[in-house]
Every structure is written in structure tokens, then in C-alpha cells.
Protein backbone atom coordinates (compact mmCIF):
# COMPACT_ATOMS: atom_id res chain seq x y z
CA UNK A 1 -12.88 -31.06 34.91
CA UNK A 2 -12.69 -32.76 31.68
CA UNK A 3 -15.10 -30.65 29.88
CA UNK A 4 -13.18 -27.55 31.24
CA UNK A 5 -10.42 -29.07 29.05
CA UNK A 6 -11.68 -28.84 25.46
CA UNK A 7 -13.06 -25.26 26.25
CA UNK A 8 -9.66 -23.19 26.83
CA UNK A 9 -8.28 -24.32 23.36
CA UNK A 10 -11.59 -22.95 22.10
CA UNK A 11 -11.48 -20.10 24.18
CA UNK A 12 -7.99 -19.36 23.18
CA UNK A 13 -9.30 -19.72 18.71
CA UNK A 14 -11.50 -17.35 19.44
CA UNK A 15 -10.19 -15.11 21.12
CA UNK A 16 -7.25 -14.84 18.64
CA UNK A 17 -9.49 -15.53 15.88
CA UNK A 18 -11.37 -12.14 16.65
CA UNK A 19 -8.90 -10.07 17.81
CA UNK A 20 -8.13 -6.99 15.03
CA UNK A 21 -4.83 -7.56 13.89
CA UNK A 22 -5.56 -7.85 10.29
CA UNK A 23 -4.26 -4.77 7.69
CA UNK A 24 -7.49 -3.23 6.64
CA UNK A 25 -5.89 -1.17 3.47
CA UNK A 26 -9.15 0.67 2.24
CA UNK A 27 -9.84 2.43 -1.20
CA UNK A 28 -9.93 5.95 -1.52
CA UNK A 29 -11.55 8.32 -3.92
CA UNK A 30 -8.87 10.96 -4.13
CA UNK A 31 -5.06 11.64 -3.82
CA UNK A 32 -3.28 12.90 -0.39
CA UNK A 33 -3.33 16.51 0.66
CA UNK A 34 0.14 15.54 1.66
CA UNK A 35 1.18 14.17 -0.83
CA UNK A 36 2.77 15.54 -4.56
CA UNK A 37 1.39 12.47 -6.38
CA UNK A 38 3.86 10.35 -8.88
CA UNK A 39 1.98 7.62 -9.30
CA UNK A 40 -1.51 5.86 -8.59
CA UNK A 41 -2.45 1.96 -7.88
CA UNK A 42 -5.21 -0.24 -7.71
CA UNK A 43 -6.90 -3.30 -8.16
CA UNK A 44 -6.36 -2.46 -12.26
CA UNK A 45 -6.77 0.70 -14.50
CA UNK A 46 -10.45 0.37 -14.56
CA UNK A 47 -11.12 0.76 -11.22
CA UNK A 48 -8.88 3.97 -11.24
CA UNK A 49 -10.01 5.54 -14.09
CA UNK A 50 -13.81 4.62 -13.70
CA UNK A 51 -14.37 4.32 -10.77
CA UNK A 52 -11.57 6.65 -9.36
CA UNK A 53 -10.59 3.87 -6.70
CA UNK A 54 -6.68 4.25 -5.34
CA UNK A 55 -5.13 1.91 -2.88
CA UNK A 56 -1.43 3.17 -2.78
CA UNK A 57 0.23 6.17 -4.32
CA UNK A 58 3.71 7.32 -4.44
CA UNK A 59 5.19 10.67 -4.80
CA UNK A 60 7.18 12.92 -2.47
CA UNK A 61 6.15 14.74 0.61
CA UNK A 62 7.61 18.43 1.12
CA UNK A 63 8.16 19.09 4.39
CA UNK A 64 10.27 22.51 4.28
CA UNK A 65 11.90 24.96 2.39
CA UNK A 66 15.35 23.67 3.99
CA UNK A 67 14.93 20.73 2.82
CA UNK A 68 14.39 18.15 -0.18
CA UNK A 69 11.33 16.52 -0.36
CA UNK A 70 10.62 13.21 1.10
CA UNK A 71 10.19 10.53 -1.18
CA UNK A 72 6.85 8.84 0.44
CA UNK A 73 3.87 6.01 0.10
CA UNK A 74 0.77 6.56 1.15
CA UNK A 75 -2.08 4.18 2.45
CA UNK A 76 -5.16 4.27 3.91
CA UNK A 77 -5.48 1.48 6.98
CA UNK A 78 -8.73 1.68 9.16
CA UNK A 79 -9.62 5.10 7.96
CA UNK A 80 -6.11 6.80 8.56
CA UNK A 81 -3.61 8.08 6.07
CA UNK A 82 -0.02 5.96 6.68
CA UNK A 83 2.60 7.92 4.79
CA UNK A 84 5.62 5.89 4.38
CA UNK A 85 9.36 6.89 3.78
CA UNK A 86 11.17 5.49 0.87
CA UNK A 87 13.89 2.94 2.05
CA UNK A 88 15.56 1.92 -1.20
CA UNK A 89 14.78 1.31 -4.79
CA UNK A 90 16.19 -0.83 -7.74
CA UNK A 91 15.71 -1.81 -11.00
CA UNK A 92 16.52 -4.50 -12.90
CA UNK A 93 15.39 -6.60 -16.17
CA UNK A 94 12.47 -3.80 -15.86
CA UNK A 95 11.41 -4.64 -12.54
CA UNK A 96 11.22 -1.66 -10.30
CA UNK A 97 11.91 -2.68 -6.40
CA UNK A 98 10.61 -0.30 -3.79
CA UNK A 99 10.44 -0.44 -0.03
CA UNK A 100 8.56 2.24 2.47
CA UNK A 101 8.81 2.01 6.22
CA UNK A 102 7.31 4.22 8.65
CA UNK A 103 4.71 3.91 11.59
CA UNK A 104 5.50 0.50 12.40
CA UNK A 105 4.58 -1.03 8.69
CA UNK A 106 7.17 -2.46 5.80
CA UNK A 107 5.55 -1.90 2.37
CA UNK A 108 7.40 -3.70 -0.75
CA UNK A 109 6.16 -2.52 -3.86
CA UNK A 110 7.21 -4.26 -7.29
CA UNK A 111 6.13 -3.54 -10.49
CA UNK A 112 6.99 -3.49 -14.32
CA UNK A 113 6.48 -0.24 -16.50
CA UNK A 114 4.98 -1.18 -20.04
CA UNK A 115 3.14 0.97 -22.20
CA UNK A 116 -1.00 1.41 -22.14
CA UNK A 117 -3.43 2.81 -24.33
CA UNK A 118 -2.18 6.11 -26.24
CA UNK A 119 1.15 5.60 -25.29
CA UNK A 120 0.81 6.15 -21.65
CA UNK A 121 2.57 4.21 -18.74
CA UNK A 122 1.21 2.04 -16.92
CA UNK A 123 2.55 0.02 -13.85
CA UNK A 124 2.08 -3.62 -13.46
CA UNK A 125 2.96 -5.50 -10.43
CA UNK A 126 2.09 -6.37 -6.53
CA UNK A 127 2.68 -4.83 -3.16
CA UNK A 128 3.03 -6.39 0.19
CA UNK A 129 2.49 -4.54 3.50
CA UNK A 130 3.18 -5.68 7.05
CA UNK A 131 3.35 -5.05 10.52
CA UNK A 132 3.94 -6.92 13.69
CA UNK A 133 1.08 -8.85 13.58
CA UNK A 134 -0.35 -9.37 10.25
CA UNK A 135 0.96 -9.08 6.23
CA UNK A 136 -1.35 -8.61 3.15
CA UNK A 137 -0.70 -8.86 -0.88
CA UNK A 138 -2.09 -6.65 -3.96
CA UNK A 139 -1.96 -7.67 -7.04
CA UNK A 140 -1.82 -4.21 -9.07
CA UNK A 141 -2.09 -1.54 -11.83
CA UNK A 142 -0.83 1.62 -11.87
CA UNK A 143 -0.56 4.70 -14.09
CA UNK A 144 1.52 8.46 -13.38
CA UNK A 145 -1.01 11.35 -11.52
CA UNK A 146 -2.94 13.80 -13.76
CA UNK A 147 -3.62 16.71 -11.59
């Protein structure tokens, strides 16, 4: 019975150590259909503009002709488009404070606006996304949508 007892606690690590409960936020090559794109975010500029590589955007969803458009995040997690609904957003001393819930995850995104290259904005700053089980960090870049 004794060597029964040093198995379940390594039963029970791997068990939870395999178990899918991490966010898999994926890159993708190409702006939501749903979506009217505001802005773009990645790793850093480079991997958006050369490598057209997106990890969150922002922009507004329009649902109706009733009513306003939804202000919205999208992400991709395990293959599937998460569109999230603006909560609230702030700024102060520059810093732009946004948070998106929907679907069971909380996304904060934070980020300074400074100018780039030929005068255009770009977006510096992180986002954090959660659920239930599991939370996950980006450090990113950002810049408005060219359509």
C-alpha cells in the first residue's frame, strides 16, 4: 500500500498538468468579417506590417439598423473568433484603460498612443485575458486599420 501512496499525487500532476485549460490566443492573417476595424495589435509593428500577424483588434460590431454599433474586441482562441463587448474605458496621463467581457473571458487592454514613423499612431502597451481557469499577458504594438 505504500507505493500506492506516492502514485495518486502523481496521478493527480498529471492529470491537471495535461488537462487544456490554458488560453491558446492564436495569430491571424486578416481582420474580422464582423468586425469594423479601429485598431490592430501584435507582438510589435513588424510583425503586423510584414508579416501581417494580428492578435487583438478593436473596433465596433453593427448589429442593426435600430441600433448603435457595439463597441467590440476580437480574438482568436483555439481557432474560434471571441468577440468581446466593451465594458468601460479611461484615460489618464496618456494611458488608455479598456476592458471587454463576453463568452466567459475578461480582456484588459492598456496602452499609450505616441507617434510612429510618418506621423502615424501607434499603440504601445499590454493586454491580459482570462477565464475561469487560466489568464495570459501580451506585451504589444498597435497601429489604426487601413482598409
Amino acid at each position: 500500500m505504500t507505493k500506492f501512496k506516492f502514485l495518486i499525487p502523481i496521478f493527480y500532476i498529471f492529470s491537471f498538468s495535461c488537462s487544456d485549460s490554458n488560453l491558446n490566443v492564436q495569430i491571424v492573417r486578416h481582420s474580422s468579417e464582423l468586425l469594423t476595424c479601429d485598431k490592430i495589435f501584435a507582438d510589435n509593428l513588424k510583425a503586423i506590417e510584414e508579416r501581417n500577424e494580428i492578435l487583438l483588434q478593436t473596433g465596433a460590431i453593427d448589429t442593426t439598423d435600430e441600433q448603435q454599433p457595439i463597441k467590440s474586441a476580437i480574438v482568436t482562441i483555439n481557432k474560434i473568433e471571441i468577440a468581446l463587448t466593451l465594458q468601460n474605458s479611461t484615460t489618464t496621463n496618456s494611458e488608455t484603460i479598456e476592458t471587454y467581457k463576453g463568452h466567459g473571458y475578461d480582456l484588459t487592454l492598456i496602452f499609450k498612443t505616441t507617434i510612429g514613423q510618418y506621423n502615424k499612431l501607434v499603440y504601445i502597451g499590454k493586454f491580459t485575458i482570462k477565464n475561469s481557469t487560466s489568464k495570459r499577458e501580451f506585451e504589444i504594438e498597435g497601429k489604426n486599420c487601413v482598409l
